[in-house]
C-alpha atoms as a PDB file:
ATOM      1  CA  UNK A   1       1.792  16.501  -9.254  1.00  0.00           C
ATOM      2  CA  UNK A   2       3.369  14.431  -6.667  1.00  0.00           C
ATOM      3  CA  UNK A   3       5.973  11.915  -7.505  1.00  0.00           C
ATOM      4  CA  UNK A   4       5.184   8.703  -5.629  1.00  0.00           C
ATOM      5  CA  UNK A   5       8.128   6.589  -6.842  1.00  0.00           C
ATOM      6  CA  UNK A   6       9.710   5.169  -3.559  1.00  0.00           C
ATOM      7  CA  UNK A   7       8.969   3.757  -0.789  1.00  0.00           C
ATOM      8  CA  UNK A   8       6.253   4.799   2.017  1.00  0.00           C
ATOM      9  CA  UNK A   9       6.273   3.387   5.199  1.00  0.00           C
ATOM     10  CA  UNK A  10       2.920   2.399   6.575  1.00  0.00           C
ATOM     11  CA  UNK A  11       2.338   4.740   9.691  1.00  0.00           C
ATOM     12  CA  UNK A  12      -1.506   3.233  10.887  1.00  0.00           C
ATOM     13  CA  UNK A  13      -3.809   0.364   9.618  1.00  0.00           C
ATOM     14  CA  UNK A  14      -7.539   0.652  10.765  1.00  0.00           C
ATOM     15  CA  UNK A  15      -7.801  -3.135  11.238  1.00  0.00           C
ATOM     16  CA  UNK A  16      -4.128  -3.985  12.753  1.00  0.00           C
ATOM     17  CA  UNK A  17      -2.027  -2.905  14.738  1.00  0.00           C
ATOM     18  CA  UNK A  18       1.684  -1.610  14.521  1.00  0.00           C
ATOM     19  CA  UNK A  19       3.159  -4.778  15.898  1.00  0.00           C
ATOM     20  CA  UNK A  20       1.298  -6.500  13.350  1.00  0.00           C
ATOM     21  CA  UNK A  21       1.933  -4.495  10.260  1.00  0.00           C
ATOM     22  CA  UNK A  22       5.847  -4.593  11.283  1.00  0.00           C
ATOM     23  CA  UNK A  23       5.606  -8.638  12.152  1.00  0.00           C
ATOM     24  CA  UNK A  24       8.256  -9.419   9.318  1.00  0.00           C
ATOM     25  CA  UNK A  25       9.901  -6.112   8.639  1.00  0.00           C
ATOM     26  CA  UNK A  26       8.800  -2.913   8.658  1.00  0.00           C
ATOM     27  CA  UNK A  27       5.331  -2.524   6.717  1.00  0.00           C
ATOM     28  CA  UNK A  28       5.715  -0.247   3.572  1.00  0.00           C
ATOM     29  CA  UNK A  29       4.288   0.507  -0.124  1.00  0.00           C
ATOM     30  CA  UNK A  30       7.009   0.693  -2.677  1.00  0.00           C
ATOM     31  CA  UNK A  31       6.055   2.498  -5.644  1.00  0.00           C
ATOM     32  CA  UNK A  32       8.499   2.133  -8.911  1.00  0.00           C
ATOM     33  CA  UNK A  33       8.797   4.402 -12.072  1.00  0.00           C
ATOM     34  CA  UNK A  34       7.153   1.302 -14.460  1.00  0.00           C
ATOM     35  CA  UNK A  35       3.551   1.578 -12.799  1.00  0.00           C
ATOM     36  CA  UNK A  36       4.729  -1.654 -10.798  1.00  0.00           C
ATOM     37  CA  UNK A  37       5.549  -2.080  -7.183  1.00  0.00           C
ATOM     38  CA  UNK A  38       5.779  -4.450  -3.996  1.00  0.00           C
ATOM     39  CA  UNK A  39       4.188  -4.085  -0.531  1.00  0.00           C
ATOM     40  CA  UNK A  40       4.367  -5.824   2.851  1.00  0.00           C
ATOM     41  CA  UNK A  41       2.502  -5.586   6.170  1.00  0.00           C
ATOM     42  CA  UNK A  42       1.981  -8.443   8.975  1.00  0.00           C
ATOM     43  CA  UNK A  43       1.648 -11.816   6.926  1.00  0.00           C
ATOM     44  CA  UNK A  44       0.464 -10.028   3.845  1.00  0.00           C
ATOM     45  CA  UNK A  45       2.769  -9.043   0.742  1.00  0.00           C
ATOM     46  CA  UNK A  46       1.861  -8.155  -2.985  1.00  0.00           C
ATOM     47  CA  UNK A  47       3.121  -6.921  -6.357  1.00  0.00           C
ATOM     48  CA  UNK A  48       1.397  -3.811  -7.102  1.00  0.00           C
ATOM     49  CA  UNK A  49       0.579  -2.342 -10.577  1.00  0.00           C
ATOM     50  CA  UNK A  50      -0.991   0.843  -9.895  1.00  0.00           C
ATOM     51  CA  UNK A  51      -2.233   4.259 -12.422  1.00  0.00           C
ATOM     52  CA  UNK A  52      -2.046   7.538 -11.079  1.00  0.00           C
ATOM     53  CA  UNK A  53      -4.755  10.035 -11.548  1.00  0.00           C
ATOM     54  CA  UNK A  54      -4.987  13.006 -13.862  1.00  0.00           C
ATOM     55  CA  UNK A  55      -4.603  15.415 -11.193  1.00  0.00           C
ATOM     56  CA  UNK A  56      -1.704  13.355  -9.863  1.00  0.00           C
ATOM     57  CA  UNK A  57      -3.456  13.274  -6.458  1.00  0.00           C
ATOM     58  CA  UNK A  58      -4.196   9.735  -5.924  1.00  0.00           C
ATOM     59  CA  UNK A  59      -2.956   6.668  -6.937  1.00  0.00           C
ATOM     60  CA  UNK A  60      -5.205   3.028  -7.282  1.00  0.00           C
ATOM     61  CA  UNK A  61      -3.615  -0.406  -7.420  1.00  0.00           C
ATOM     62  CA  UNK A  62      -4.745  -4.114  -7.745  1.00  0.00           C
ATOM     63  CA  UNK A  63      -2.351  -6.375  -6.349  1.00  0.00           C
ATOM     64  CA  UNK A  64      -1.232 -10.073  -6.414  1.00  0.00           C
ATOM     65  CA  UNK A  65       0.211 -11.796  -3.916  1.00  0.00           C
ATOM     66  CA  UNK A  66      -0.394 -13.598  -0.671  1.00  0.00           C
ATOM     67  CA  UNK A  67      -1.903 -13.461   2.755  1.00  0.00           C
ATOM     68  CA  UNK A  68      -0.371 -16.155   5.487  1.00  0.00           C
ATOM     69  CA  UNK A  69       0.958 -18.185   2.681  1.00  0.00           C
ATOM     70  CA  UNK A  70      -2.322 -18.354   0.829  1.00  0.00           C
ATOM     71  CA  UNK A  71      -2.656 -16.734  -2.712  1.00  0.00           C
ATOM     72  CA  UNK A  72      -4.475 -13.449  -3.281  1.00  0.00           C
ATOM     73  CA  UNK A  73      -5.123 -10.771  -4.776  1.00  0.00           C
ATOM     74  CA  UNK A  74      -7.035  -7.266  -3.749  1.00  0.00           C
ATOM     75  CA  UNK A  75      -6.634  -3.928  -4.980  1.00  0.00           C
ATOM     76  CA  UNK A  76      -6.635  -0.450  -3.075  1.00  0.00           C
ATOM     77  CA  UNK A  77      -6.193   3.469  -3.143  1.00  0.00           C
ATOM     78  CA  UNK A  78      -4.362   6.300  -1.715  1.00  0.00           C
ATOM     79  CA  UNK A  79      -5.296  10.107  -1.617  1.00  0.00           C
ATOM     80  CA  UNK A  80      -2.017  12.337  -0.927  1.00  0.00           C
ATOM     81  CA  UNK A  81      -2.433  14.438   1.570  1.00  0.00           C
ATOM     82  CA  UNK A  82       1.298  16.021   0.783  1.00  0.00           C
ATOM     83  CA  UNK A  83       4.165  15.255  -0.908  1.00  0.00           C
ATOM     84  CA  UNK A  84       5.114  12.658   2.014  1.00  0.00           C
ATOM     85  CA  UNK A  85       1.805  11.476   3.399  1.00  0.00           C
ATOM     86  CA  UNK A  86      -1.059   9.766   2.199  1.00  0.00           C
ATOM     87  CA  UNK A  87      -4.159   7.893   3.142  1.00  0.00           C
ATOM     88  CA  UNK A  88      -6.161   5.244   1.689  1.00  0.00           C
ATOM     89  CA  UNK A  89      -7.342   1.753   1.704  1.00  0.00           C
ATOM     90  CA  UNK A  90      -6.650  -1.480   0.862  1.00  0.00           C
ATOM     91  CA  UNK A  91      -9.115  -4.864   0.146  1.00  0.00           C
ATOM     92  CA  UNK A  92      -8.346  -8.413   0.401  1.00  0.00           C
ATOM     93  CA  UNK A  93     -10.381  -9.943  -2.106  1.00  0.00           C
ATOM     94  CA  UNK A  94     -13.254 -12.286  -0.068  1.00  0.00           C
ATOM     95  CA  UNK A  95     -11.225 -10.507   2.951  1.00  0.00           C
ATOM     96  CA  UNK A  96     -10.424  -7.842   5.246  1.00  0.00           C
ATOM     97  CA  UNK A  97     -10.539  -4.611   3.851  1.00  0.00           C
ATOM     98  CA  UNK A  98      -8.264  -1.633   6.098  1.00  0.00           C
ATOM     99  CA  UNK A  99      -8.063   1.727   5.926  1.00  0.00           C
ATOM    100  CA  UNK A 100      -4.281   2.757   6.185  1.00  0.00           C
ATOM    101  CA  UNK A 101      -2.134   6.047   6.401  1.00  0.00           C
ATOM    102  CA  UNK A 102       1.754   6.069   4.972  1.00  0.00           C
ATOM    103  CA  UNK A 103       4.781   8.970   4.540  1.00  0.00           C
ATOM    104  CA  UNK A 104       6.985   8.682   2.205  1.00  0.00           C
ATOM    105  CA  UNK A 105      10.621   7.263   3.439  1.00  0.00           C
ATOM    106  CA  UNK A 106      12.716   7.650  -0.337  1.00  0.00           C
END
């Protein structure tokens, strides 16, 4: 089983790109020990609460939050790849919807 607790740094995002996803800081997932978390790309940022699969090899989330100062709310998956990569997906509910890639940073 992987442990996901920490944070990942988003590496690609199907629908923007890097300068984007770092606009504010550098774009990341944080995953905590509580099945809670926080993440940040571009103009979008979100509390997570995410369950981990049996198998331990991916993880799904909804999230609350906002996108360019607007409340919202989505939810989203990652497959792990390794113990420091992963790629998933994330939706913007009534939005965008991206498919993104992230490694682990601590």
């Amino acid at each position: 089983m992987i442990n996901i607790v920490g944070r990942w740094r988003i590496k690609w995002m199907e629908m923007w790109d890097q300068d984007f996803v770092d606009l504010i800081e550098p774009g990341y997932f944080q995953f905590d020990k509580d099945g809670l978390g926080f993440f940040m790309f571009g103009a979008v940022e979100g509390q997570i609460d995410y369950r981990v699969t049996d198998d331990g090899a991916r993880v799904e989330f909804s999230w609350s939050g906002n996108d360019d100062g607007r409340e919202n709310s989505g939810r989203g998956w990652f497959q792990f790849q390794s113990a420091g990569s992963a790629k998933g997906k994330i939706f913007i509910h009534c939005g965008d919807e991206s498919a993104v890639n992230i490694e682990f940073q601590a």
